[in-house]
Protein backbone atom coordinates (compact mmCIF):
# COMPACT_ATOMS: atom_id res chain seq x y z
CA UNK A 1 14.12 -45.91 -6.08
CA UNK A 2 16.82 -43.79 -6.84
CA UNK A 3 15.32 -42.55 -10.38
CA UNK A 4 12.29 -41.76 -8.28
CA UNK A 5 14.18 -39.59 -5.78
CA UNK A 6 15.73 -37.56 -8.41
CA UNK A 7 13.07 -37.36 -10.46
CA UNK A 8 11.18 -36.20 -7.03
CA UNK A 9 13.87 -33.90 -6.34
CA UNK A 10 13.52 -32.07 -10.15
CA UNK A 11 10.17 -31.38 -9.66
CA UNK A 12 10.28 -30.38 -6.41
CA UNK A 13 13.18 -27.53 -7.48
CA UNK A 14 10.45 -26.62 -10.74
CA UNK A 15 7.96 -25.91 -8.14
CA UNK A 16 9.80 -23.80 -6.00
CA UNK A 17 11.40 -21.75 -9.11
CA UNK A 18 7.56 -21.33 -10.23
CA UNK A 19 6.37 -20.26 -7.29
CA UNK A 20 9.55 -17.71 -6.95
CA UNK A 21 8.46 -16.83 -10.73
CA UNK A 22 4.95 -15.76 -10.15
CA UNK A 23 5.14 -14.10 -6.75
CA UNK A 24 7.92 -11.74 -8.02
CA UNK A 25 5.29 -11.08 -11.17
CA UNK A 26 1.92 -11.08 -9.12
CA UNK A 27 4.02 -8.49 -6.24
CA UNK A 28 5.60 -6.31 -8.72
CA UNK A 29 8.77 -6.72 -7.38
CA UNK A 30 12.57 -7.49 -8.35
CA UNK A 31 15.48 -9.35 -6.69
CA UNK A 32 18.25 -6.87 -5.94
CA UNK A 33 21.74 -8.20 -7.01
CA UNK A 34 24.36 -5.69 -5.80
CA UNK A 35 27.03 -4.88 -8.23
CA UNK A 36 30.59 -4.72 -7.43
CA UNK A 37 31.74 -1.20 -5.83
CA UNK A 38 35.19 -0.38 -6.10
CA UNK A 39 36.68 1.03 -3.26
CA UNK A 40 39.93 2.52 -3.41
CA UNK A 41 42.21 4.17 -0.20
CA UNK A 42 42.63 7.34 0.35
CA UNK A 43 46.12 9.63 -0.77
CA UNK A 44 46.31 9.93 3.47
CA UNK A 45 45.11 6.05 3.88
CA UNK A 46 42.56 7.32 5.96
CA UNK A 47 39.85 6.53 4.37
CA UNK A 48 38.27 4.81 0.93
CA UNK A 49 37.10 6.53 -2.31
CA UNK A 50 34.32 4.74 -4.14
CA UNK A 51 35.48 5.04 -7.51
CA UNK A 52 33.78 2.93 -9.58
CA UNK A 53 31.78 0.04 -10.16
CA UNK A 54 32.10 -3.73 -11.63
CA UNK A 55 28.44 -5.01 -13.27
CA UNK A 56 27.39 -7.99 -15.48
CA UNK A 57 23.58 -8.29 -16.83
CA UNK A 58 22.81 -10.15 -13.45
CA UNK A 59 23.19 -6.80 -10.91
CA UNK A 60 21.37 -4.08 -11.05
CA UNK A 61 21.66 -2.92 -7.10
CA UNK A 62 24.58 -0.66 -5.86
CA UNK A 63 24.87 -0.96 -2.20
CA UNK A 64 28.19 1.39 -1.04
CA UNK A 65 29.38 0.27 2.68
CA UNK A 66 30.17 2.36 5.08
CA UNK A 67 33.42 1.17 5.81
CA UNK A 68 35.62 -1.36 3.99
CA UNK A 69 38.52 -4.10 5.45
CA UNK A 70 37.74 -1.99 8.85
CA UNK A 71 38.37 1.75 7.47
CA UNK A 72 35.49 3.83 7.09
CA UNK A 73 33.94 5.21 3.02
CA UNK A 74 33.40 8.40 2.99
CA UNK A 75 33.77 9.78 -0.41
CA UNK A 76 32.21 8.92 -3.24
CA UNK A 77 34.36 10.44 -6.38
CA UNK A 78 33.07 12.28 -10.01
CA UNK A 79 31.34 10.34 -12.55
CA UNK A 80 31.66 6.88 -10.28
CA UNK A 81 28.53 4.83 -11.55
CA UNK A 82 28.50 6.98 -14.87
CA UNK A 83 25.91 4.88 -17.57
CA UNK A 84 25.22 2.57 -14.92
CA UNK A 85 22.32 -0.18 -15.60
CA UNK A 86 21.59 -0.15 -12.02
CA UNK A 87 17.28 0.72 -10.44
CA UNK A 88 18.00 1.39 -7.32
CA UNK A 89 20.98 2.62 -4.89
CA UNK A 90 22.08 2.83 -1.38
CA UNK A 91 24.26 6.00 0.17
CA UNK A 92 25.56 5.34 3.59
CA UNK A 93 25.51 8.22 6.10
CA UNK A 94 29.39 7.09 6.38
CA UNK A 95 30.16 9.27 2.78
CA UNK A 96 30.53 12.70 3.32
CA UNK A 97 31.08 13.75 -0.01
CA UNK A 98 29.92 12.77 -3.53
CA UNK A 99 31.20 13.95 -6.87
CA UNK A 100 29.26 15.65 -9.57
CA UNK A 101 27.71 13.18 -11.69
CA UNK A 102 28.21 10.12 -9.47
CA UNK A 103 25.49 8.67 -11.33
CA UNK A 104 25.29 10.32 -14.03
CA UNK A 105 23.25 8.96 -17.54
CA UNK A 106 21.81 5.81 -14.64
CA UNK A 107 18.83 5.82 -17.13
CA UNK A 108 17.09 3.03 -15.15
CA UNK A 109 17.06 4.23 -11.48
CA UNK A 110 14.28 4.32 -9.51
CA UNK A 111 14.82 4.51 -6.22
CA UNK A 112 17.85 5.92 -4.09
CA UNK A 113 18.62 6.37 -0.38
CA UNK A 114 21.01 9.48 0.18
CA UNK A 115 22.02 10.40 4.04
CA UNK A 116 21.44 14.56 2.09
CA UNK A 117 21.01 16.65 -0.74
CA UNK A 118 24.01 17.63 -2.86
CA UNK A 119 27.53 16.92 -2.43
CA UNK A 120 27.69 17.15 1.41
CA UNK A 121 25.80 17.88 4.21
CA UNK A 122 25.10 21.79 4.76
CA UNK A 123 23.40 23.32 7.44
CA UNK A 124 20.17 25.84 7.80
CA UNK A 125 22.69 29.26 7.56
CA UNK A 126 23.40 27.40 4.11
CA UNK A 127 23.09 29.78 0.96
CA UNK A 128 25.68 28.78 -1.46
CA UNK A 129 24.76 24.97 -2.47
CA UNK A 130 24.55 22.35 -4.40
CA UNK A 131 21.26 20.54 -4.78
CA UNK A 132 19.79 17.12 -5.27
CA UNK A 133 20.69 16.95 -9.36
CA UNK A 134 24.37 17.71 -9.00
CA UNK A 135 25.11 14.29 -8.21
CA UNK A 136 23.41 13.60 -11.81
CA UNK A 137 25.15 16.08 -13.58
CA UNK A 138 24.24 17.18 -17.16
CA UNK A 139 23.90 15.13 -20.24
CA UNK A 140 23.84 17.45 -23.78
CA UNK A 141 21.72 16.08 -26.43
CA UNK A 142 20.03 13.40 -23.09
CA UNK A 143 17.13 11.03 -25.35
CA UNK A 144 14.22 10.70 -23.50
CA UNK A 145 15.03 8.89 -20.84
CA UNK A 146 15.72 12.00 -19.01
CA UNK A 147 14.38 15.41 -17.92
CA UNK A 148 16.60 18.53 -17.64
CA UNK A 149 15.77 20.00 -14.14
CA UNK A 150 16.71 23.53 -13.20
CA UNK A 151 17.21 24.21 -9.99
CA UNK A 152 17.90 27.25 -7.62
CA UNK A 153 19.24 27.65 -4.58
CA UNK A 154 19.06 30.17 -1.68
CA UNK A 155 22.03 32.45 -3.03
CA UNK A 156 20.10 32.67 -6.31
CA UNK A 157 22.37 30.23 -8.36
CA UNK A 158 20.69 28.25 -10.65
CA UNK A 159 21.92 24.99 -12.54
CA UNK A 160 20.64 22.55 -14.49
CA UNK A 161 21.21 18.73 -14.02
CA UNK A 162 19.86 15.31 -16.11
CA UNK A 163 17.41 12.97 -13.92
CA UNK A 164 16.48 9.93 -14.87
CA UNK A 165 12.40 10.06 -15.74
CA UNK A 166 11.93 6.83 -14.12
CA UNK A 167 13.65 7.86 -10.79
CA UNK A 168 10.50 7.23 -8.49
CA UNK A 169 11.68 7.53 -4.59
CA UNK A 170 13.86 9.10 -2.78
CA UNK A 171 14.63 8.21 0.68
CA UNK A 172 16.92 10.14 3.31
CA UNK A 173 18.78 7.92 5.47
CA UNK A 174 19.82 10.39 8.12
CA UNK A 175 18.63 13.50 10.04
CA UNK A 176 20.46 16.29 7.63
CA UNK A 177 18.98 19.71 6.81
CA UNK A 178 16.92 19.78 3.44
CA UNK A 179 17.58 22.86 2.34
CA UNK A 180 15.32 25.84 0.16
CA UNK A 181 14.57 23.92 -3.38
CA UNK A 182 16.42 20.75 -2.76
CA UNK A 183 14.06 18.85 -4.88
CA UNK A 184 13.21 21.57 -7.11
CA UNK A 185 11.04 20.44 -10.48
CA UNK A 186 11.35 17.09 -10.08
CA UNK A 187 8.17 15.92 -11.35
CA UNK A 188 8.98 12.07 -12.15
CA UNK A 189 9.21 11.44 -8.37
CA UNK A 190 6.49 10.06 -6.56
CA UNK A 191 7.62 9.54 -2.88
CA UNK A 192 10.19 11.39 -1.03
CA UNK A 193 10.63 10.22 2.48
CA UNK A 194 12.63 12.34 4.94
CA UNK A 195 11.24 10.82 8.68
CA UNK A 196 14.51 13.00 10.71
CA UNK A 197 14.92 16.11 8.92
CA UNK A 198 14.16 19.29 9.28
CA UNK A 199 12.95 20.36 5.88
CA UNK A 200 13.17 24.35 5.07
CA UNK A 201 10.08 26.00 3.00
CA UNK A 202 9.77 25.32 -0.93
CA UNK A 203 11.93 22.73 -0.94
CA UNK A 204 9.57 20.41 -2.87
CA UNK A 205 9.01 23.19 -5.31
CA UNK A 206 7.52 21.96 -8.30
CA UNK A 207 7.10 18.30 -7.54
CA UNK A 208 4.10 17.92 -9.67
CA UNK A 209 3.43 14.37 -8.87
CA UNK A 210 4.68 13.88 -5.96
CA UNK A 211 2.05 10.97 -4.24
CA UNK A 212 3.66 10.38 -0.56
CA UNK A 213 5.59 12.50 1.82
CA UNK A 214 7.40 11.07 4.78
CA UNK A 215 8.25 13.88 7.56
CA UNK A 216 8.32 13.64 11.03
CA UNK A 217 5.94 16.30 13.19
CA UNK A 218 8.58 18.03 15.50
CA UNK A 219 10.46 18.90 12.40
CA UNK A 220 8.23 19.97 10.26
CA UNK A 221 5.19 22.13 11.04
CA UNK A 222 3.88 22.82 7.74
CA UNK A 223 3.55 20.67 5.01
CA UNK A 224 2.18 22.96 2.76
CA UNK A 225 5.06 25.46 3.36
CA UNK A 226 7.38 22.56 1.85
CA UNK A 227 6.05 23.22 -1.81
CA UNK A 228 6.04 26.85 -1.94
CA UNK A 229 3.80 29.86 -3.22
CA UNK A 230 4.04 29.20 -7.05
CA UNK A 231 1.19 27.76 -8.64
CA UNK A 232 1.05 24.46 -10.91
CA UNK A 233 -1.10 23.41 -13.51
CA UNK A 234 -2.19 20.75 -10.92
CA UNK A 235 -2.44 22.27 -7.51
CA UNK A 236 -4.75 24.20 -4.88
CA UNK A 237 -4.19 26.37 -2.38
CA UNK A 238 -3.27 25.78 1.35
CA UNK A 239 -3.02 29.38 3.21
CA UNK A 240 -0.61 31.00 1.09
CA UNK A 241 1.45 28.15 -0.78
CA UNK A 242 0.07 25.45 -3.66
CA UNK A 243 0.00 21.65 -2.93
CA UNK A 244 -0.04 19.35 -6.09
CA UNK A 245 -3.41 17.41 -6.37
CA UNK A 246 -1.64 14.12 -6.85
CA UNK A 247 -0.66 14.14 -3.13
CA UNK A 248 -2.84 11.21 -1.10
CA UNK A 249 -0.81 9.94 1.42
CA UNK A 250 1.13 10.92 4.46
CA UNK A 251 3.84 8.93 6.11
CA UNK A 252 3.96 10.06 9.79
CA UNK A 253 7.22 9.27 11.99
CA UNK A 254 6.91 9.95 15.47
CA UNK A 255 4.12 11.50 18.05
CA UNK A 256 1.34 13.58 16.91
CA UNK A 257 1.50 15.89 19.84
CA UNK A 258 -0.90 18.47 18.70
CA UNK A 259 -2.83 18.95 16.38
CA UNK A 260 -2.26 18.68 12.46
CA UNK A 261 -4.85 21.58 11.20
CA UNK A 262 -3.81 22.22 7.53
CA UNK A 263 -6.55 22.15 4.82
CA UNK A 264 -4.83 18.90 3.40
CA UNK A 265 -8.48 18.00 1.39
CA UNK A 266 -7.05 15.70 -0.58
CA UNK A 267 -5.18 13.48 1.59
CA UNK A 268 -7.28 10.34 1.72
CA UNK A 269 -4.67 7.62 3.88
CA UNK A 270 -1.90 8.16 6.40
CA UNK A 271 0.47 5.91 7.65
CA UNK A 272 2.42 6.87 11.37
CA UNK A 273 5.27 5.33 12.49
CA UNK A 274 7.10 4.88 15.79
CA UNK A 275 4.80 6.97 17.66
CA UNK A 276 3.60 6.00 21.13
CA UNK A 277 1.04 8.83 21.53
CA UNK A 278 -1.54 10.55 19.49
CA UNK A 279 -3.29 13.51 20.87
CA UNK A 280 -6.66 14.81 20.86
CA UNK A 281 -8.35 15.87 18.00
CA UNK A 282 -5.13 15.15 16.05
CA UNK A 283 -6.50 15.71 12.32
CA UNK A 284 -9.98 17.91 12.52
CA UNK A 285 -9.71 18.73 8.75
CA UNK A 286 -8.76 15.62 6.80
CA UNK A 287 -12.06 15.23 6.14
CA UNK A 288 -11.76 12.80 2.95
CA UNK A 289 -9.63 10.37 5.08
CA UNK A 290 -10.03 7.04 4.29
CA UNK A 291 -6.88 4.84 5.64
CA UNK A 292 -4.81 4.88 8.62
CA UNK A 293 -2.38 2.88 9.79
CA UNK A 294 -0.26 2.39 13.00
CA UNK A 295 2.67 0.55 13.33
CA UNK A 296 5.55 0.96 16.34
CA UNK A 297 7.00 -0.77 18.49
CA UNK A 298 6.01 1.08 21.80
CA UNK A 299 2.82 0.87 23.01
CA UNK A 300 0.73 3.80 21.53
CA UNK A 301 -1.91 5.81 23.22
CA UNK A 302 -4.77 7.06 20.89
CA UNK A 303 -5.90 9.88 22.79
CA UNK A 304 -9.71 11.04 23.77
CA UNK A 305 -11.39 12.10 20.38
CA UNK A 306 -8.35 11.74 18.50
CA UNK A 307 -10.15 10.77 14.94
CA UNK A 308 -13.84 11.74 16.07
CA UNK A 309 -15.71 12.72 13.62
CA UNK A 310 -13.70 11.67 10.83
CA UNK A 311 -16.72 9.66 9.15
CA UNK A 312 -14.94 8.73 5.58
CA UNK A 313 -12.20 6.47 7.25
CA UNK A 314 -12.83 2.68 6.14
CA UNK A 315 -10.19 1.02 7.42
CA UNK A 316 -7.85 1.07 10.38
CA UNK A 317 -4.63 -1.30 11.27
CA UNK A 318 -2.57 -1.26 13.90
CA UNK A 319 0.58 -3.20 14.50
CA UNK A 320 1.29 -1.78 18.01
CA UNK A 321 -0.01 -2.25 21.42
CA UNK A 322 -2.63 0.16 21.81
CA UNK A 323 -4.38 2.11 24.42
CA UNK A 324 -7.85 3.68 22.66
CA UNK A 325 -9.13 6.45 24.92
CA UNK A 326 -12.59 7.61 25.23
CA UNK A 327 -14.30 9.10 21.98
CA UNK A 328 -11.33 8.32 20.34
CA UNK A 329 -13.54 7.06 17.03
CA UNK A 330 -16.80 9.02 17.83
CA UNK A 331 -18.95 9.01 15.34
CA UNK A 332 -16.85 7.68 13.10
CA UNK A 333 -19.82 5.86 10.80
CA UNK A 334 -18.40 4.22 8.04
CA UNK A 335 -15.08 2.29 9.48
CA UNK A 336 -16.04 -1.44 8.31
CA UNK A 337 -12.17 -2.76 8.92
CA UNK A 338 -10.69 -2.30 12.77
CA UNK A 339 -7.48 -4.43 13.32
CA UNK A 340 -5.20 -4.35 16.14
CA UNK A 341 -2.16 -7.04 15.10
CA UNK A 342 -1.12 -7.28 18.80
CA UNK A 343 -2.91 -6.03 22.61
CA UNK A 344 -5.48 -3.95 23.09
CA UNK A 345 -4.68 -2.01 26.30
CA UNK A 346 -7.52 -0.51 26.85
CA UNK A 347 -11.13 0.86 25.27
CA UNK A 348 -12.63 3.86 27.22
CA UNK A 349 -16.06 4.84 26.63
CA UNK A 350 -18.02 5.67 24.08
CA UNK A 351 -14.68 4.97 21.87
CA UNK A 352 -16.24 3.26 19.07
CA UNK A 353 -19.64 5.46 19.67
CA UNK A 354 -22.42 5.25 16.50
CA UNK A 355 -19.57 3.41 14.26
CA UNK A 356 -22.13 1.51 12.47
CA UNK A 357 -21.26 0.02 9.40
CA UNK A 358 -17.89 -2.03 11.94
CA UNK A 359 -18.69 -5.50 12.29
CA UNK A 360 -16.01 -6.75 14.35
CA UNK A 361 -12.70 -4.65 16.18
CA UNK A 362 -10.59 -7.50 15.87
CA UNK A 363 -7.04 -8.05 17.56
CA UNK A 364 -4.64 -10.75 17.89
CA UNK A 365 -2.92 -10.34 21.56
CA UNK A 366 -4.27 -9.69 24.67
CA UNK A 367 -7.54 -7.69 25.48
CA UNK A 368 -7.99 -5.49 28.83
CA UNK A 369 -9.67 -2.54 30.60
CA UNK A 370 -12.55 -2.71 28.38
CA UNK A 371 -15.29 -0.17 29.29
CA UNK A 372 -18.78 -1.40 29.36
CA UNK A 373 -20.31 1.46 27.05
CA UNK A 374 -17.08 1.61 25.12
CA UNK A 375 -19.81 0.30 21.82
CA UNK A 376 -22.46 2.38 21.82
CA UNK A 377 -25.23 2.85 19.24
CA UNK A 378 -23.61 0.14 16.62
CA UNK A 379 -23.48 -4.11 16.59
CA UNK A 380 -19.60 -4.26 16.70
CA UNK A 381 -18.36 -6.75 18.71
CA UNK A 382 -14.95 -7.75 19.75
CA UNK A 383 -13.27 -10.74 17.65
CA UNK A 384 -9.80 -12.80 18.22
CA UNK A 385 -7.84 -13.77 15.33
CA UNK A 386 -4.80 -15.01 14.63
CA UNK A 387 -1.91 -12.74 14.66
């Protein structure tokens, strides 16, 4: 009996380490193992220094707190991760300084959260700065693993710095000022994600292939603005600036309160978060959407026509509470995927009006305040699944 149990026991431990195995290949995905940060105290013992780091072939995660045995980190010094191994990194809005070349020659990074650009947090009066690469520095003679950037900012001062070509995101973990070409020519980045900033014009200046933007709508009123009026091999014009054709997808944080009218052709999915209210008529031109999707924790009210019209969209989830107003989805004719994760508030009329390719507007809470011609002109009918 006892062989039995153990024997039980090792197969039952191979089965779990397969499964682990093959959903970390079939998801793409790695464990993060933070490495060991050195902290060291301040001259005035006021504070900590990160200095440095501790890594084996295990880690490849650095993860700075933002305050250590109970005093707060808020410097992170020259050079500190230097030829570090690790893909991704995490800046707490805690630091308020880093040193040139903090991670300077991190060949495999991909992704890193920063609380703002440079060395420390400027303002919009800002002229004289440093941008995003100086906490790269430059590498003479870098292999291929790297692209020399040059970039420029507002007092005319250019500099070149040594990114990592593999760097992929970059997320900002606070509401600082992105100032005029903070991301200047960095065309191995694919998502930037700035949800509280206010972001000044051109500062994604020659991000070729740049995919997804995150912003926020009472920061920014112009997305187009953000990449400037010089023209790219891969671009077309928006009004008087040039948006790279690899852009596809917008990640919205907050309310759409008016609205969004920019000639954004190519955007085909957009994502909105936190919002609890989306206004009429809220993207007339994104005419080659395909893909939204809601998620917040408020209840959200999708105003009267607020996508009508908008007859590419295929799919729509939700993972709110959600109030649908009249016309909201007028004439939208070829949504075939409608999924609310939680309540459905309400569905005024003619919401889901000559929609006829949707089967089924599914939810998985409560439905209420249903209008009797809120289906018109289409067989959808309303389905309960499992949440």
């Amino acid at each position: 009996m006892g062989r039995f149990l153990k024997l039980f026991r090792i197969r039952i431990v191979f089965v779990l380490f397969l499964c682990v195995f093959i959903l970390s290949i079939t998801t793409g995905c790695r464990v993060h193992v933070d490495m060991t940060v050195k902290y060291t105290l301040s001259d005035d013992e006021s504070y900590y220094v990160v200095t440095g780091f501790e890594a084996d072939e295990d880690t490849n995660y650095i993860s700075i707190k933002d305050s250590y045995e109970g005093i707060p980190v808020k410097e992170i010094a020259e050079y500190a991760f230097r030829n570090s191994s690790c893909i991704g990194a995490s800046i707490p809005s805690s630091v308020e300084k880093i040193g040139y070349g903090a991670f300077e020659g991190c060949s495999n990074l991909e992704i890193i959260e920063i609380p703002y650009v440079g060395d420390k947090e400027v303002d919009s009066d800002a002229v004289d700065y440093n941008t995003f690469g100086y906490i790269f520095g430059y590498i003479e003679d870098a292999d291929n693993n790297f692209l020399n950037v040059t970039q420029t900012n507002k007092a005319n001062v250019s500099n070149t710095y040594t990114i990592p070509t593999l760097l992929y995101q970059i997320d900002l973990s606070s509401d600082a000022y992105i100032p005029y070409h903070a991301f200047e020519g960095l065309s191995m980045v694919g998502t930037i994600d700035m949800p509280n900033n206010t972001i000044s014009d051109s500062a994604l200046e020659g991000c070729s292939n740049l995919d997804t933007i995150g912003y926020n709508t009472s920061k920014v009123t112009s997305i187009a603005s953000l990449f400037g009026t010089e023209e790219t091999k891969e671009s077309y014009l928006v009004g008087e600036n040039y948006v790279p054709t690899s852009l596809y997808r917008l990640e919205i944080h907050g309310d759409i309160t008016s609205p969004i009218t920019e000639e954004l052709i190519l955007i085909s999915n957009i994502s909105i978060y936190d919002a609890s209210y989306i206004c009429s008529n809220a993207l007339p031109t994104f005419s080659n959407l395909k893909s939204i999707k809601i998620q917040s924790s408020e209840d959200v009210v999708i105003d009267t026509e607020a996508f009508m019209g908008l007859s590419a969209i295929n799919d729509i989830y939700i993972y709110a509470n959600v109030d649908i107003k009249s016309k909201a989805f007028y004439k939208c004719l070829w949504i075939n995927k409608f999924v609310v994760y939680q309540d459905i508030l309400g569905i005024g009329s003619e919401a889901f009006y000559n929609c006829t390719t949707l089967e089924y507007i599914e939810y998985g809470g409560e439905l209420s305040n249903v209008s009797s011609n809120a289906i018109v002109h289409s067989n959808t009918t309303l389905k309960h699944i499992d949440a």
